[in-house]
C-alpha atoms as a PDB file:
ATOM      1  CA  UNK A   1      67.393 135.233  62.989  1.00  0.00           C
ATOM      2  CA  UNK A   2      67.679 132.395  65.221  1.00  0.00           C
ATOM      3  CA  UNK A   3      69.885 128.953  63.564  1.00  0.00           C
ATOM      4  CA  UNK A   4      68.056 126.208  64.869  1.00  0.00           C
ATOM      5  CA  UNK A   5      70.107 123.637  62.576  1.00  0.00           C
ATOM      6  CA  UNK A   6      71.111 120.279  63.499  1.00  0.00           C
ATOM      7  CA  UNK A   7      74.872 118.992  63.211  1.00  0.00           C
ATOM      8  CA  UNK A   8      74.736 115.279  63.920  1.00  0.00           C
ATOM      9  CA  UNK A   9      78.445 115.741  64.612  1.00  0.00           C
ATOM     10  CA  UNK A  10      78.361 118.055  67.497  1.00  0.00           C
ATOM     11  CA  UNK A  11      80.392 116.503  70.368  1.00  0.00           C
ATOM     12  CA  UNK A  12      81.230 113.322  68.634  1.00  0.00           C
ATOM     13  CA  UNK A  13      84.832 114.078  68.459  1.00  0.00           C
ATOM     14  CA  UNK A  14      84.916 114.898  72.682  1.00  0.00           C
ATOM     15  CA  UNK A  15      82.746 111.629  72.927  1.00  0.00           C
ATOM     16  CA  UNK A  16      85.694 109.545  71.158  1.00  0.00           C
ATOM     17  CA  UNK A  17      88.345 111.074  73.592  1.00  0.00           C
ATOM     18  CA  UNK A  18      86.100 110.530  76.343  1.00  0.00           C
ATOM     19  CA  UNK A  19      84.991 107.058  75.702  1.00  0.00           C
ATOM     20  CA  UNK A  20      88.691 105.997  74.853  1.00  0.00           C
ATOM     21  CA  UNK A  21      90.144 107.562  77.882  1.00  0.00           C
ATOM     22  CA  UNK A  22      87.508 105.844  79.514  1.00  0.00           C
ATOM     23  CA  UNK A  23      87.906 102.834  78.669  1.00  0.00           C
ATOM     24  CA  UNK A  24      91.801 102.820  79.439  1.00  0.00           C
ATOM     25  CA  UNK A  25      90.991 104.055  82.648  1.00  0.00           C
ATOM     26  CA  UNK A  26      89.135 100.975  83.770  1.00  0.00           C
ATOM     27  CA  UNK A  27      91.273  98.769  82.139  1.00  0.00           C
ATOM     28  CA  UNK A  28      94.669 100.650  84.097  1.00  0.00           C
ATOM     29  CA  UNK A  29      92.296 100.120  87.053  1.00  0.00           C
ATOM     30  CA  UNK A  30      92.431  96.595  87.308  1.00  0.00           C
ATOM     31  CA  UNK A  31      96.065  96.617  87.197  1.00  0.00           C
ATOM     32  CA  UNK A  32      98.103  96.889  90.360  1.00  0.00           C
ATOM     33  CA  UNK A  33      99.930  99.392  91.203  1.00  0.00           C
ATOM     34  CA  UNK A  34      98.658 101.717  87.927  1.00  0.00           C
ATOM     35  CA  UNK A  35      95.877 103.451  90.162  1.00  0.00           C
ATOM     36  CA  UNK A  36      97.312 107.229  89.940  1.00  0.00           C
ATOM     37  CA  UNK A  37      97.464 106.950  86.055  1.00  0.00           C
ATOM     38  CA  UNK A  38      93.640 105.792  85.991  1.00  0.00           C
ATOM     39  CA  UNK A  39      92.842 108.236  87.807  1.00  0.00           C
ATOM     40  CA  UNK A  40      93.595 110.641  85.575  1.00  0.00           C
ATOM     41  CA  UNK A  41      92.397 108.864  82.699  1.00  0.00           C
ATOM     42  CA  UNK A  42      89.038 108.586  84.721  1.00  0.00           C
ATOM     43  CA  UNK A  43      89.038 112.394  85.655  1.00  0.00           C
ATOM     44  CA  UNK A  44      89.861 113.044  81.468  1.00  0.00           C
ATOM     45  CA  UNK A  45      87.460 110.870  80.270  1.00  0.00           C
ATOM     46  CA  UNK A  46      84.974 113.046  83.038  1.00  0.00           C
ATOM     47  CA  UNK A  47      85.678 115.974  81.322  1.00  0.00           C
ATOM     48  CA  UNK A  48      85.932 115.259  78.181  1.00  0.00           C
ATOM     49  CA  UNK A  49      82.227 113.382  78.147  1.00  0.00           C
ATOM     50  CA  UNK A  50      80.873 116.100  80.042  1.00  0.00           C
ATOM     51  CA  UNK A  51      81.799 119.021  77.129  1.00  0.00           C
ATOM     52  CA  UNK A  52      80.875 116.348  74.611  1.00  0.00           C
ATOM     53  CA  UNK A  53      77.558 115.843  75.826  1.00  0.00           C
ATOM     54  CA  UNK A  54      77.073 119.514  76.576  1.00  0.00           C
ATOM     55  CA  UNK A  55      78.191 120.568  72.864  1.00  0.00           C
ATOM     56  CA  UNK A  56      75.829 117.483  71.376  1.00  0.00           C
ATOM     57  CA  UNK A  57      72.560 118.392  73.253  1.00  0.00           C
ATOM     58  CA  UNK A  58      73.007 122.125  71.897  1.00  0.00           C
ATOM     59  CA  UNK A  59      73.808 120.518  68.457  1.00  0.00           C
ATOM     60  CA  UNK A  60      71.446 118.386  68.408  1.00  0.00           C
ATOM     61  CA  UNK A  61      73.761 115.054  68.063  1.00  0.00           C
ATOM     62  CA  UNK A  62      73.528 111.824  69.629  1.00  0.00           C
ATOM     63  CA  UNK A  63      75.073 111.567  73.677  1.00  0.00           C
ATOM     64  CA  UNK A  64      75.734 108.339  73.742  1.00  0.00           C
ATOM     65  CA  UNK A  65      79.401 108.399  73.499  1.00  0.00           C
ATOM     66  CA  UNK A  66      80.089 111.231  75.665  1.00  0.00           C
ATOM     67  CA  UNK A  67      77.870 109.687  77.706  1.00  0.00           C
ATOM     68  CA  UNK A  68      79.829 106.441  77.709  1.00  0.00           C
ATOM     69  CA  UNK A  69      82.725 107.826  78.306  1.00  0.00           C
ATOM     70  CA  UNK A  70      81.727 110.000  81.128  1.00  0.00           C
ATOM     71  CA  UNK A  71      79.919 106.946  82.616  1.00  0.00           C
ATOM     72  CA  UNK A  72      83.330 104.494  82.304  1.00  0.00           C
ATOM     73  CA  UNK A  73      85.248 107.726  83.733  1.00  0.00           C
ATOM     74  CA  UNK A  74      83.736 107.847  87.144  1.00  0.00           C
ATOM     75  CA  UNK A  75      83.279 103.984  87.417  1.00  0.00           C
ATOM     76  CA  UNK A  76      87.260 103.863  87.210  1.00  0.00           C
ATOM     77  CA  UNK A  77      87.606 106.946  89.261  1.00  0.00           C
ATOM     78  CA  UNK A  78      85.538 105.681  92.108  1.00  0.00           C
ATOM     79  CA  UNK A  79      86.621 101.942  91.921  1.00  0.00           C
ATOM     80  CA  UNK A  80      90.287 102.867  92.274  1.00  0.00           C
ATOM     81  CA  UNK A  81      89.857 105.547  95.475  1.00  0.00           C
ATOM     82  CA  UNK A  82      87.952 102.792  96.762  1.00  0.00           C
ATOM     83  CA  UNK A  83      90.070 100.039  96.317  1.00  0.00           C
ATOM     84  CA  UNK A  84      93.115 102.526  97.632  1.00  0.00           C
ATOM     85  CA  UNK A  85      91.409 103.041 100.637  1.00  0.00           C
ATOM     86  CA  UNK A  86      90.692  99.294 101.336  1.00  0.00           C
ATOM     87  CA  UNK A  87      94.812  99.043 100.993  1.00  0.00           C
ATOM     88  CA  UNK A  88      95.452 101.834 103.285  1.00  0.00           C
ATOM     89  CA  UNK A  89      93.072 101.119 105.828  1.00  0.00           C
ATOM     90  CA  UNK A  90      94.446  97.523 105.814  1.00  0.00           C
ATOM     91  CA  UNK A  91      98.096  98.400 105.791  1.00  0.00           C
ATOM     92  CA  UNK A  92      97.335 100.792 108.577  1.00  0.00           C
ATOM     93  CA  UNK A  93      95.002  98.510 110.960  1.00  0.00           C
ATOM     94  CA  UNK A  94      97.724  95.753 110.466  1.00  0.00           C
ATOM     95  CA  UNK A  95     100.468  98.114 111.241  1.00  0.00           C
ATOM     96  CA  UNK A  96      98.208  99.572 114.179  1.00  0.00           C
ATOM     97  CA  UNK A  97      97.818  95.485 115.686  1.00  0.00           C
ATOM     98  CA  UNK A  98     101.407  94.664 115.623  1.00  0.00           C
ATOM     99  CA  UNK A  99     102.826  98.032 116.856  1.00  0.00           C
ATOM    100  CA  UNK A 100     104.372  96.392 120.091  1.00  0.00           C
ATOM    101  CA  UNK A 101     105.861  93.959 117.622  1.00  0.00           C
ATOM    102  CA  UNK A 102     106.958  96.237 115.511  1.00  0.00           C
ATOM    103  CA  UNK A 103     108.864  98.651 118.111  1.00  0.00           C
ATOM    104  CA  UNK A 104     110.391  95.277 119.602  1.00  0.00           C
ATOM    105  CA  UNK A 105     112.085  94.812 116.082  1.00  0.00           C
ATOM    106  CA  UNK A 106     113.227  98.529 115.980  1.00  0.00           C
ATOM    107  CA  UNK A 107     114.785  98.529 119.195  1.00  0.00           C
ATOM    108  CA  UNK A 108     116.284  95.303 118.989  1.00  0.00           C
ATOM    109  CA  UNK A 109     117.759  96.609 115.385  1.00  0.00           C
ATOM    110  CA  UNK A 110     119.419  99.676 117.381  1.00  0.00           C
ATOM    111  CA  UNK A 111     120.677  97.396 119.775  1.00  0.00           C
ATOM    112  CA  UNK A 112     122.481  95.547 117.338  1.00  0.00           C
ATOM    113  CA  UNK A 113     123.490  98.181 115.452  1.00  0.00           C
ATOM    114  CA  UNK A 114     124.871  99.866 118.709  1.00  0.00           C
ATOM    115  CA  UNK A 115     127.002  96.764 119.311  1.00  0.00           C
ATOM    116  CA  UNK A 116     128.557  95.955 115.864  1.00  0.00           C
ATOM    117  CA  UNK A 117     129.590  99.988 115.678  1.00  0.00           C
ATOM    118  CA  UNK A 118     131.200  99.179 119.093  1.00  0.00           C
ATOM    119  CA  UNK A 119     132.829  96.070 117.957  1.00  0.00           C
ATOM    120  CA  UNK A 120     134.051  97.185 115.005  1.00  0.00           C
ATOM    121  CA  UNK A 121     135.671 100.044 116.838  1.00  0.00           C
ATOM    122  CA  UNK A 122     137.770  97.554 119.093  1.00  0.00           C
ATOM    123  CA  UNK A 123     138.110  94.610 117.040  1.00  0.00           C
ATOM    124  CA  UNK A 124     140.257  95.824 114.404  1.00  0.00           C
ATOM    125  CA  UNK A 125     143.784  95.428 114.196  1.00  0.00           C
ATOM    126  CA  UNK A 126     146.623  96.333 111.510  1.00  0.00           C
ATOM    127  CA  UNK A 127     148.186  93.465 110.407  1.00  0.00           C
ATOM    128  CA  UNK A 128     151.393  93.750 107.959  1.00  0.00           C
ATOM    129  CA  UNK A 129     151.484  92.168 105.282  1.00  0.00           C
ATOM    130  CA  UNK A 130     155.213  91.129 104.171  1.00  0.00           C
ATOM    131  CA  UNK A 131     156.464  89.079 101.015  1.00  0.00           C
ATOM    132  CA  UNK A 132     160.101  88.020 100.670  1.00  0.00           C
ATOM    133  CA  UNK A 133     161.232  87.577  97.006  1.00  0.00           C
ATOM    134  CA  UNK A 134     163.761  84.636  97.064  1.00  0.00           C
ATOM    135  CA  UNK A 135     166.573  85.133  94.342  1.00  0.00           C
ATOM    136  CA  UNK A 136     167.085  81.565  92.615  1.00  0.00           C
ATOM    137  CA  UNK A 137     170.461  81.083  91.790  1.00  0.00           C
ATOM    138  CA  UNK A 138     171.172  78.824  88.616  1.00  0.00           C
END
């Protein structure tokens, strides 16, 4: 005998999680220097929606949470790889532009460090320090 019952709360629970973790996950993506942590709010909420909606269709139950949250979870996701590789591509074609700069700077620093290690080795001398105590007389 086949049970071909519906539960109208089949996933419902997984679509919560998802659709909370979801929606933390695009709100930690708007915030600087958060990216890694909605990430994996985005790649929870992913899973999470994906089992809920799986467990509601065989239920039977509404997918619109899961749904939601499986929706916000790759929105987040992809917005903050994207938005990391707009960073890193711009930190690296500014660092690529200025690289003669930039090796100018460093050898100039070892230059300078060379010559205060140098002075520092010849410039110091011991000087004595002396205090005479002076016995007042009454």
């Amino acid at each position: 005998m086949e049970n071909n019952t519906i539960n109208p709360n089949a996933g419902q629970a997984m679509g919560i999680t998802a659709l909370v973790l979801g929606i933390l996950a695009v709100i930690t993506a708007f915030i600087p220097c958060f990216g890694l942590i909605a990430i994996l709010f985005g790649v929870l909420a992913i899973i999470f929606g994906a089992v809920g909606m799986s467990q509601a269709k065989s239920g039977g139950a509404a997918t619109i949470m899961p749904k939601s949250g499986f929706i916000l979870g790759i929105v987040a996701t992809a917005f903050v790889i994207i938005w990391m590789l707009v960073v890193v591509g711009t930190i690296g074609s500014a660092v690529i532009s200025n690289k003669d700069k930039i090796e100018k700077i460093i050898d100039s620093v070892k230059v300078h460090t060379d010559k205060m290690n140098d002075s520092i080795g010849k410039d110091l001398e011991k000087v004595k320090d002396s205090v005479d105590v002076v016995k007042e007389s009454k």
